[in-house]
C-alpha atoms as a PDB file:
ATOM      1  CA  UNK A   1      -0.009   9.452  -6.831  1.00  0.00           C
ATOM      2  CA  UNK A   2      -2.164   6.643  -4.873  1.00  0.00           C
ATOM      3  CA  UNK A   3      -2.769   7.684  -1.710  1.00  0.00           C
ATOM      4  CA  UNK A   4      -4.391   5.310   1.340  1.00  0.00           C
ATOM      5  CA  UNK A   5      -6.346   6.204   4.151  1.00  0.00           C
ATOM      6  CA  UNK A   6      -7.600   4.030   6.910  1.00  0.00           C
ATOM      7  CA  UNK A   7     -10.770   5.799   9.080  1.00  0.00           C
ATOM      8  CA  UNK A   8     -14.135   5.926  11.321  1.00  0.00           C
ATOM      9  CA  UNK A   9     -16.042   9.186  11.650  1.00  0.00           C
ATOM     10  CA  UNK A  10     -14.313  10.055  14.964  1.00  0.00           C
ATOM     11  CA  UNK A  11     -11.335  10.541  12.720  1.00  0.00           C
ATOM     12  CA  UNK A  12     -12.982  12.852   9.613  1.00  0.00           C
ATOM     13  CA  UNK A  13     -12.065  16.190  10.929  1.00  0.00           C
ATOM     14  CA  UNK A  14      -8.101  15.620  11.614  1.00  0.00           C
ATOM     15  CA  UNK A  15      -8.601  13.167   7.897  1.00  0.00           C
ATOM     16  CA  UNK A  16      -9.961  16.704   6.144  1.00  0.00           C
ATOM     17  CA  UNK A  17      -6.978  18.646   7.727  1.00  0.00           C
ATOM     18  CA  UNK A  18      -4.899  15.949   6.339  1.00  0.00           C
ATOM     19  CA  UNK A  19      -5.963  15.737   2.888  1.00  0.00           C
ATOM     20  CA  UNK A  20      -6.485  19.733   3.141  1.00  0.00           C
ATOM     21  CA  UNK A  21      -3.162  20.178   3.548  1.00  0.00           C
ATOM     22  CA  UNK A  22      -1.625  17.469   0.573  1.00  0.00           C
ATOM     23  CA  UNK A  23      -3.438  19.349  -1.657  1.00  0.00           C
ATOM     24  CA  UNK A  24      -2.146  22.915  -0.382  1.00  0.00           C
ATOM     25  CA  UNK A  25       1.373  22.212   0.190  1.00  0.00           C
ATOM     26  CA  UNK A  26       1.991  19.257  -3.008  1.00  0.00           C
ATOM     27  CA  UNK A  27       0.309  21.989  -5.769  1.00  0.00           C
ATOM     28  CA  UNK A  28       1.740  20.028  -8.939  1.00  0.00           C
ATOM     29  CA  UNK A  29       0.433  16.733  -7.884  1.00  0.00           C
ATOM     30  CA  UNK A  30      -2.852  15.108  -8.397  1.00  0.00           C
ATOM     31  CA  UNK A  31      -4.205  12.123  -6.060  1.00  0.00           C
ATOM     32  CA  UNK A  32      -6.225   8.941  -6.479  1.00  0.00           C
ATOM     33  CA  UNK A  33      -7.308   9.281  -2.546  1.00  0.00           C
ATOM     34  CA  UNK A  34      -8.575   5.116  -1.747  1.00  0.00           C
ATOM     35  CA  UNK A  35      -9.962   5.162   1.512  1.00  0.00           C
ATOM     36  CA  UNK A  36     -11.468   2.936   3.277  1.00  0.00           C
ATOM     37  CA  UNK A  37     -14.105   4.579   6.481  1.00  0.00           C
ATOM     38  CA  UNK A  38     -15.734   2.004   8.831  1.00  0.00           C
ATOM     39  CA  UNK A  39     -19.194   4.241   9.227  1.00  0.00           C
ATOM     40  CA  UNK A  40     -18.814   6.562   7.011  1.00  0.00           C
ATOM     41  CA  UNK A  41     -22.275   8.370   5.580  1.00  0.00           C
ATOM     42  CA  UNK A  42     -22.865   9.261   2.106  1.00  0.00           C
ATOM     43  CA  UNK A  43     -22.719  12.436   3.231  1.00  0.00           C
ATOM     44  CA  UNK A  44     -19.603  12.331   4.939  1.00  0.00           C
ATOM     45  CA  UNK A  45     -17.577  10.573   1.465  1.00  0.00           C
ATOM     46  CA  UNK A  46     -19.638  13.516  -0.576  1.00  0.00           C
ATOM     47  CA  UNK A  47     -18.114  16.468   1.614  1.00  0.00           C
ATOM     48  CA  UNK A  48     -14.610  14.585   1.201  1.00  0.00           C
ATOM     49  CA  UNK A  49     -15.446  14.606  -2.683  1.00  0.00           C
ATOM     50  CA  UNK A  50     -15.970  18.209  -2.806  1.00  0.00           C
ATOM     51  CA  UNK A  51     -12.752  18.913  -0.468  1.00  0.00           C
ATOM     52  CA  UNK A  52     -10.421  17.100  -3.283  1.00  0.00           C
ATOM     53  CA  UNK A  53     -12.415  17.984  -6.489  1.00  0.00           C
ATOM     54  CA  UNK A  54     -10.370  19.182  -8.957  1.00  0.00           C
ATOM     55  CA  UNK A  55      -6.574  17.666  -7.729  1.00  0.00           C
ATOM     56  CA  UNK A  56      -7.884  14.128  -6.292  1.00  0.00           C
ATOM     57  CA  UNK A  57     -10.312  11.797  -6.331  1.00  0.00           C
ATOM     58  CA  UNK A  58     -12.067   9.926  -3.467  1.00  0.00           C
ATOM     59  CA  UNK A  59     -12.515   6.045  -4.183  1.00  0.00           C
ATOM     60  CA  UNK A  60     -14.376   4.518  -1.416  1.00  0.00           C
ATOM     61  CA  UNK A  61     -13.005   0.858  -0.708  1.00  0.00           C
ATOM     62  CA  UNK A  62     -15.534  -2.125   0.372  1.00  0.00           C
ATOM     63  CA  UNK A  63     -14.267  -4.257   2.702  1.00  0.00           C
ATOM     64  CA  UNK A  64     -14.344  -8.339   1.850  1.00  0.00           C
ATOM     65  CA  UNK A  65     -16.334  -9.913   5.212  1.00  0.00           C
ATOM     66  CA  UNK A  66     -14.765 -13.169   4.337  1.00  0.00           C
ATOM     67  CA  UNK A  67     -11.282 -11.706   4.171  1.00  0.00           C
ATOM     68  CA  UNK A  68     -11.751 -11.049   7.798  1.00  0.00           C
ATOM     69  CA  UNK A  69     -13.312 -14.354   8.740  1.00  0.00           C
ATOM     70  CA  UNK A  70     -10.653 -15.811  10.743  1.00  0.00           C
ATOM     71  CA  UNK A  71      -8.723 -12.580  11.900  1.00  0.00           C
ATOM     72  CA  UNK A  72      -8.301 -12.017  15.959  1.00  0.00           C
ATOM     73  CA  UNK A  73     -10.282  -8.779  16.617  1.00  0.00           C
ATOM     74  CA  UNK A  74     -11.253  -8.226  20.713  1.00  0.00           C
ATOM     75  CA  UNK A  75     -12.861  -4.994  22.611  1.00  0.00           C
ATOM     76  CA  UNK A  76      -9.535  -2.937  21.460  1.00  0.00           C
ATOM     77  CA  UNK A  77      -8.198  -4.335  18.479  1.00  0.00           C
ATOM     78  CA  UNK A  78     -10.881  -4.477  15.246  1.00  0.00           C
ATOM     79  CA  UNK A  79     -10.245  -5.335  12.095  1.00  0.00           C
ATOM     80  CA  UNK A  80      -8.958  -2.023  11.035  1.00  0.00           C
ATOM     81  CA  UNK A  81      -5.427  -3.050  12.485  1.00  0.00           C
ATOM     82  CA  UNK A  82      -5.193  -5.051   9.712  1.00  0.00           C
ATOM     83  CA  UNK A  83      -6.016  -2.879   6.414  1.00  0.00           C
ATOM     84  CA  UNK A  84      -2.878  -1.234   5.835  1.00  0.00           C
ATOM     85  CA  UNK A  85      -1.157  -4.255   6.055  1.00  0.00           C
ATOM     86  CA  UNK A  86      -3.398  -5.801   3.624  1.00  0.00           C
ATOM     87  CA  UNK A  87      -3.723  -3.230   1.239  1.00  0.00           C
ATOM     88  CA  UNK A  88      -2.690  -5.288  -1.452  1.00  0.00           C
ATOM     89  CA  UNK A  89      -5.702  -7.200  -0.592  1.00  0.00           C
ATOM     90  CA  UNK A  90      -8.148  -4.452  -0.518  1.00  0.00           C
ATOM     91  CA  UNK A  91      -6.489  -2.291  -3.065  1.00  0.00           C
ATOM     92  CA  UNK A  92      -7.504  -2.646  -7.430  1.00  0.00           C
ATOM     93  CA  UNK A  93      -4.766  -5.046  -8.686  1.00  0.00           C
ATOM     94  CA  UNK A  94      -4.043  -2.488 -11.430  1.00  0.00           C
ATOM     95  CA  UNK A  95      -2.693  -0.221  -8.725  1.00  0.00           C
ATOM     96  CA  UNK A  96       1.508  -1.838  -8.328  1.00  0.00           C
ATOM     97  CA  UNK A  97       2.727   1.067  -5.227  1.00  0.00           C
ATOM     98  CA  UNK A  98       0.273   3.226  -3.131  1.00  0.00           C
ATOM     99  CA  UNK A  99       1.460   5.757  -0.063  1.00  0.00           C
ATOM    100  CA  UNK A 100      -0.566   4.828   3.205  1.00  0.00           C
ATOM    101  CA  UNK A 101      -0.986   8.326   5.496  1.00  0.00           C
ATOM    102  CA  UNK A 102      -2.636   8.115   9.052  1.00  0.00           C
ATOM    103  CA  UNK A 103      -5.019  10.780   9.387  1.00  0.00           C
ATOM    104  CA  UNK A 104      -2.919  12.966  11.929  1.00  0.00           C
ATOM    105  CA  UNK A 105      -1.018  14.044   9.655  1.00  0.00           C
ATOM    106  CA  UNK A 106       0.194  17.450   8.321  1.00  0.00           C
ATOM    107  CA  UNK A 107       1.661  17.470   4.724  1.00  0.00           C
ATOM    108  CA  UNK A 108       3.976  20.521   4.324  1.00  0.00           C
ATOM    109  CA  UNK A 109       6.061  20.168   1.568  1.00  0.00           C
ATOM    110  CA  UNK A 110       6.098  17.824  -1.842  1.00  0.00           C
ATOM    111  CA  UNK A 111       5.555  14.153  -1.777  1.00  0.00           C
ATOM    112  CA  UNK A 112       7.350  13.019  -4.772  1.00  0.00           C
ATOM    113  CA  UNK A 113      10.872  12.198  -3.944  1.00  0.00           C
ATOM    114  CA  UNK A 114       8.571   9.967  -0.803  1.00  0.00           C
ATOM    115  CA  UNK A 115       6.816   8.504  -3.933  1.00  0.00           C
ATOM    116  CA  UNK A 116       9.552   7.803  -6.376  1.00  0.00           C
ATOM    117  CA  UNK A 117      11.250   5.983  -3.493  1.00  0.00           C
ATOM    118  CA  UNK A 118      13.529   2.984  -4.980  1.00  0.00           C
ATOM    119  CA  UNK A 119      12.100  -0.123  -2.891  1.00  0.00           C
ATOM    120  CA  UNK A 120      15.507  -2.136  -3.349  1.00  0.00           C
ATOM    121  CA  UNK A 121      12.967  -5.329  -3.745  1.00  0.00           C
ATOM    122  CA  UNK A 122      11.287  -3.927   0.174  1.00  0.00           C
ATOM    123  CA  UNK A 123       7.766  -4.561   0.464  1.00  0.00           C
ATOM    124  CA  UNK A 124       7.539  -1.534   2.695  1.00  0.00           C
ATOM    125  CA  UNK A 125       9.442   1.601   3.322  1.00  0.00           C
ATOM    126  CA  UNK A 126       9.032   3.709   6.714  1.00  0.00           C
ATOM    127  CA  UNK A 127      10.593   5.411   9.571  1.00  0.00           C
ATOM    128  CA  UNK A 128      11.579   4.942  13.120  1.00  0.00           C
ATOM    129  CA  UNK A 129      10.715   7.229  15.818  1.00  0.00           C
ATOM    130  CA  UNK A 130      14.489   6.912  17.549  1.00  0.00           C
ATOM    131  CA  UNK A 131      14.995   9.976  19.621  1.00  0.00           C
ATOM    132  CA  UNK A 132      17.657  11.158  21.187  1.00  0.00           C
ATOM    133  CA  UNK A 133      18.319   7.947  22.855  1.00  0.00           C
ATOM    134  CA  UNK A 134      17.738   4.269  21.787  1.00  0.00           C
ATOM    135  CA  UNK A 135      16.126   3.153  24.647  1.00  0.00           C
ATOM    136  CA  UNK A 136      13.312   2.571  23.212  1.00  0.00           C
ATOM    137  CA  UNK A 137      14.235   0.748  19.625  1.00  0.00           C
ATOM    138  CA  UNK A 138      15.837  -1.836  22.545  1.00  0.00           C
ATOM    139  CA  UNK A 139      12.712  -2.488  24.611  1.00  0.00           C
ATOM    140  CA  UNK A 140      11.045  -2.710  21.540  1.00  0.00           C
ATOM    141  CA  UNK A 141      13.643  -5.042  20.090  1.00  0.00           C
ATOM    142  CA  UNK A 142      13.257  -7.200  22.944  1.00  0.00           C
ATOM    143  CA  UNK A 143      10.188  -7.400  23.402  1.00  0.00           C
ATOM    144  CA  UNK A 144       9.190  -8.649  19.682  1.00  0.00           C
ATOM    145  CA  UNK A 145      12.482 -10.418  19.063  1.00  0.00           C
ATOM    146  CA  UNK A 146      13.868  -8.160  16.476  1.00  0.00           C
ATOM    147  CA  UNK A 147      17.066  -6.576  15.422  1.00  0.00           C
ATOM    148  CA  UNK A 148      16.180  -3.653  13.307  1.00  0.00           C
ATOM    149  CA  UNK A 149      14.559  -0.358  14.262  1.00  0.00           C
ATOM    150  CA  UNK A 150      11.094  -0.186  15.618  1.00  0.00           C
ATOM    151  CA  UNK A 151       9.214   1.090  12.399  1.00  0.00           C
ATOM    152  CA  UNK A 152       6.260   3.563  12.431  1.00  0.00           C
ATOM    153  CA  UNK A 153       3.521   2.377  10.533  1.00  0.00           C
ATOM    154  CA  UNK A 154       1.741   5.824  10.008  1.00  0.00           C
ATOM    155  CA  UNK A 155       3.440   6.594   6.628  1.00  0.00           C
ATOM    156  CA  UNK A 156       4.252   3.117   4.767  1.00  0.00           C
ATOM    157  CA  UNK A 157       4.951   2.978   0.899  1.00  0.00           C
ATOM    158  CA  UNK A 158       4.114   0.202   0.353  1.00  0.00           C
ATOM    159  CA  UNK A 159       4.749  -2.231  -2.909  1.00  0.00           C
ATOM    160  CA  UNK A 160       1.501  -3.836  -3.965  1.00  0.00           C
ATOM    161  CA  UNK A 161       2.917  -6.197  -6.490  1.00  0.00           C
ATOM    162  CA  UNK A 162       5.788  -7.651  -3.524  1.00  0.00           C
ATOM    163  CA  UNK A 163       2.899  -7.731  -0.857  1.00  0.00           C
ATOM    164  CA  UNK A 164       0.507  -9.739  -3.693  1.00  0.00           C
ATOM    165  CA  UNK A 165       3.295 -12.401  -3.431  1.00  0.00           C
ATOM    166  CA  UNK A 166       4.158 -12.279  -0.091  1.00  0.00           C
ATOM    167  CA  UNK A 167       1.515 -11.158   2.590  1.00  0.00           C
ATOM    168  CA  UNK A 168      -1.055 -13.863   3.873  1.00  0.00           C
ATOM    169  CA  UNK A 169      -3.449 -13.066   5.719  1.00  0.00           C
ATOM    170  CA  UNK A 170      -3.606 -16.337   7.118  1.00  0.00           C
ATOM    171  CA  UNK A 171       0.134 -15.841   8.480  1.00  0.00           C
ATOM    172  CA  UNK A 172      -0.953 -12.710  10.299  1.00  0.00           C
ATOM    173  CA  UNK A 173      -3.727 -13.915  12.113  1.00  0.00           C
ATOM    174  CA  UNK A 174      -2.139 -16.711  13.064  1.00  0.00           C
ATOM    175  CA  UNK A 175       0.969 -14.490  14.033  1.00  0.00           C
ATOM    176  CA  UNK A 176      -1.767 -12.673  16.334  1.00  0.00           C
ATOM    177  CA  UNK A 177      -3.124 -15.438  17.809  1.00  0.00           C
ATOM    178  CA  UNK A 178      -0.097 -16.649  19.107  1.00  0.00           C
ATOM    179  CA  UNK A 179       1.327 -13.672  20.165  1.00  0.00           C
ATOM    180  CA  UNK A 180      -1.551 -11.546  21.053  1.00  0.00           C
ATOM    181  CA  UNK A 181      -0.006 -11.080  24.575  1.00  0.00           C
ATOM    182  CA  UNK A 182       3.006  -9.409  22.989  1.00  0.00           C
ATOM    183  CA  UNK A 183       1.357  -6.823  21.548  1.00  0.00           C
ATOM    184  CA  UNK A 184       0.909  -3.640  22.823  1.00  0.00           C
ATOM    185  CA  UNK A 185       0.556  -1.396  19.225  1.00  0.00           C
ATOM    186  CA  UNK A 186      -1.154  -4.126  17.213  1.00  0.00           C
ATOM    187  CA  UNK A 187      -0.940  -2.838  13.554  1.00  0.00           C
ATOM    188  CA  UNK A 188       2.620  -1.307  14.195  1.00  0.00           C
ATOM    189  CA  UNK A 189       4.096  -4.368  16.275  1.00  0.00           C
ATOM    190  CA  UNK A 190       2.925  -6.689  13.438  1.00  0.00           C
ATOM    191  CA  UNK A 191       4.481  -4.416  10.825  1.00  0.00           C
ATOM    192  CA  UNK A 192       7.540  -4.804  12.877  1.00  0.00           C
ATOM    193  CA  UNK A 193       7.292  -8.308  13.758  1.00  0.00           C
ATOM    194  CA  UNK A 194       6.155  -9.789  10.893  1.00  0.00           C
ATOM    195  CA  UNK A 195       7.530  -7.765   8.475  1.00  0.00           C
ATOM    196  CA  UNK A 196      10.273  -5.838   9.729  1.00  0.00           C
ATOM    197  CA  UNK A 197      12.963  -7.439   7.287  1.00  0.00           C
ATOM    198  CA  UNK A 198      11.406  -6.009   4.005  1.00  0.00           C
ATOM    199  CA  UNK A 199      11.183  -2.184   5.305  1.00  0.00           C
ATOM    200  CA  UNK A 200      13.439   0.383   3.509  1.00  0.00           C
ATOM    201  CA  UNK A 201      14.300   2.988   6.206  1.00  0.00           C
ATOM    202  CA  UNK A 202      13.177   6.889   5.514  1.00  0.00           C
ATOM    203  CA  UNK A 203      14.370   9.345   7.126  1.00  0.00           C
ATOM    204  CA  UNK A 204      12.435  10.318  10.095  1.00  0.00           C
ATOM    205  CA  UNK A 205      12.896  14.170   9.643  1.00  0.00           C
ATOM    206  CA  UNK A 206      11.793  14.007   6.017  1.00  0.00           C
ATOM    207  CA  UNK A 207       8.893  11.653   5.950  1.00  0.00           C
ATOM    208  CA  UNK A 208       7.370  10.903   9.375  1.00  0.00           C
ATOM    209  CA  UNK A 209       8.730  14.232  11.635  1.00  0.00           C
ATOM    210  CA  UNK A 210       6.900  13.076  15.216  1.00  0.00           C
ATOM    211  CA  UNK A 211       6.111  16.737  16.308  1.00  0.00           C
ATOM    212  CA  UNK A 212       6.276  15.766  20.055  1.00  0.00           C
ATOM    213  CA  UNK A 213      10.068  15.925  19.513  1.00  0.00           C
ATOM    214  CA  UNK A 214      11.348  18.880  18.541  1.00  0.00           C
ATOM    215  CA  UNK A 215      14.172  19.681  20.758  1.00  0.00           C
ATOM    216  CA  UNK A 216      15.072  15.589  20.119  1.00  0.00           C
ATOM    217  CA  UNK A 217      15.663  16.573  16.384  1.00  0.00           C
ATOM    218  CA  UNK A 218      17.469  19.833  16.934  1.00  0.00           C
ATOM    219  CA  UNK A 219      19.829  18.293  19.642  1.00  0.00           C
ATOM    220  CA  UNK A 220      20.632  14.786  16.945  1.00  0.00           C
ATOM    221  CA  UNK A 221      21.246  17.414  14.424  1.00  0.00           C
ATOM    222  CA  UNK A 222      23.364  19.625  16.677  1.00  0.00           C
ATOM    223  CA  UNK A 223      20.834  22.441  16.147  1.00  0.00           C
ATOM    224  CA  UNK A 224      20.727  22.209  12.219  1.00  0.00           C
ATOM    225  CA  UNK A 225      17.654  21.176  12.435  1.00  0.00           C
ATOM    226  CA  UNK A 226      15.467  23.747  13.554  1.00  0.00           C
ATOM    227  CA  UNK A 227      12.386  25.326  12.792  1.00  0.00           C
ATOM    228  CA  UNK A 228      13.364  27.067   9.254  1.00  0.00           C
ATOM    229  CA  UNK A 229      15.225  23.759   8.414  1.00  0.00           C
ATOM    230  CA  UNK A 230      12.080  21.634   8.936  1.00  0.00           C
ATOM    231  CA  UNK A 231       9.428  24.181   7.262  1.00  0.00           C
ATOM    232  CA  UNK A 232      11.931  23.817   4.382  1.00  0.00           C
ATOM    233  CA  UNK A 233      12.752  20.395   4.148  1.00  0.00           C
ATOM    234  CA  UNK A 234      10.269  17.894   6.210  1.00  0.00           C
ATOM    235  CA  UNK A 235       7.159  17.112   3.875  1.00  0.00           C
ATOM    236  CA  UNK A 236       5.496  15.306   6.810  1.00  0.00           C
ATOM    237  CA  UNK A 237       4.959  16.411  10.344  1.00  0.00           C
ATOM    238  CA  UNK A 238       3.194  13.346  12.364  1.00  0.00           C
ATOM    239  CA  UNK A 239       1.352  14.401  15.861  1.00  0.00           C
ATOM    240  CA  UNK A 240       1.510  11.115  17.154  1.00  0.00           C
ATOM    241  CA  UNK A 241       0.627  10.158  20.593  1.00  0.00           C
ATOM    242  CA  UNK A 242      -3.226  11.243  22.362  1.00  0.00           C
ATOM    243  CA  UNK A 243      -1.936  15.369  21.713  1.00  0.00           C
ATOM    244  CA  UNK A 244      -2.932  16.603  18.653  1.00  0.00           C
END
């Protein structure tokens, strides 16, 4: 299983909890970990080495300069809003699907159903965040000119060989550069903007749970979905937002 992971070294100890609990709570699988860590030390990548020996390997990914030439960065937005998007860019060519998990994330049951996933020809399969109301897929909605869900980008599947085809990173920058004062979450507005009509929807409570709302799941489900259901059947928790 090909897993991505986007970082800087503010982000190593929720990353080690992360990839700490994949390998706890996904025991039959083994990873090819690709991650790519804007000032990371040697060793910071060894001590992530010796975390996944044995089940998963850590493959350090450079970074083209070039491929970043042209792309809008300012004081909050760097050129890390980008990778995930552009994995296909950054990614070995041999490599046709990878998995894409922010680091604050808990893994608590298997991956493979996630990973086996049919795309139905999507470049990208994720989640929305709804709630208990859908205030907030309309503001979003509005506010980007879309009519699907508003999609989390913290867990994406993503299909390398579609995105080869079909994301250029010439289209994004220049989708940033005209819309920069639209966007208020750049990597997951552009994910939505840009690409929003190639995402397969997950299921929220499955694949990205956001762990701020509880009671929102248990009231949706009409309590079904309480604790014992989700540390049975959710494989990802996500602790979104500045709490974790």
């Amino acid at each position: 299983m090909n897993i991505l992971v986007t970082l800087d070294r503010n982000y190593l100890p929720p990353l080690r909890v992360m990839l700490g609990s994949l390998l706890r709570n996904d025991p039959g699988e083994t990873f090819e970990i690709y991650a790519i860590g804007d000032g990371l030390l040697p060793e910071d990548w060894a001590a992530l080495e010796e975390l996944c020996a044995g089940r998963g390997r850590i493959h350090p990914l450079e970074v083209p300069a070039d491929l970043f030439a042209d792309a809008p960065v300012a004081r909050y937005w760097t050129r890390a809003m980008y990778y995930r998007l552009l994995a296909a860019e950054l990614l070995p060519r041999s490599l046709d699907r990878v998995l894409y998990l922010d680091p604050d994330i808990l893994v608590i049951n298997p991956l493979r159903e996630l990973w086996e996933t049919d795309m139905q020809g999507n470049m990208f399969a994720a989640a929305a965040h709804t709630g208990k109301t859908e205030l907030a897929n309309n503001v979003n909605r509005i506010r980007l000119g879309t009519d699907h869900d508003y999609y989390n980008s913290g867990v994406l599947l993503i299909d390398l060989e579609r995105c080869r085809s079909e994301v250029s990173p010439d289209e994004l920058f220049a989708f940033v550069r005209e819309h920069r004062r639209e966007l208020v979450m750049p990597d997951q507005d552009l994910l939505n903007a840009v690409y929003g009509d190639s995402i397969l929807p997950l299921d929220d409570a499955l694949w990205n749970y956001d762990a701020r709302n509880f009671n929102n799941y248990v009231l949706r489900s009409t309590g079904g979905q309480d604790m014992s259901w989700v540390m049975e059947n959710t494989a990802i928790l996500h602790f979104c937002g500045k709490a974790k």
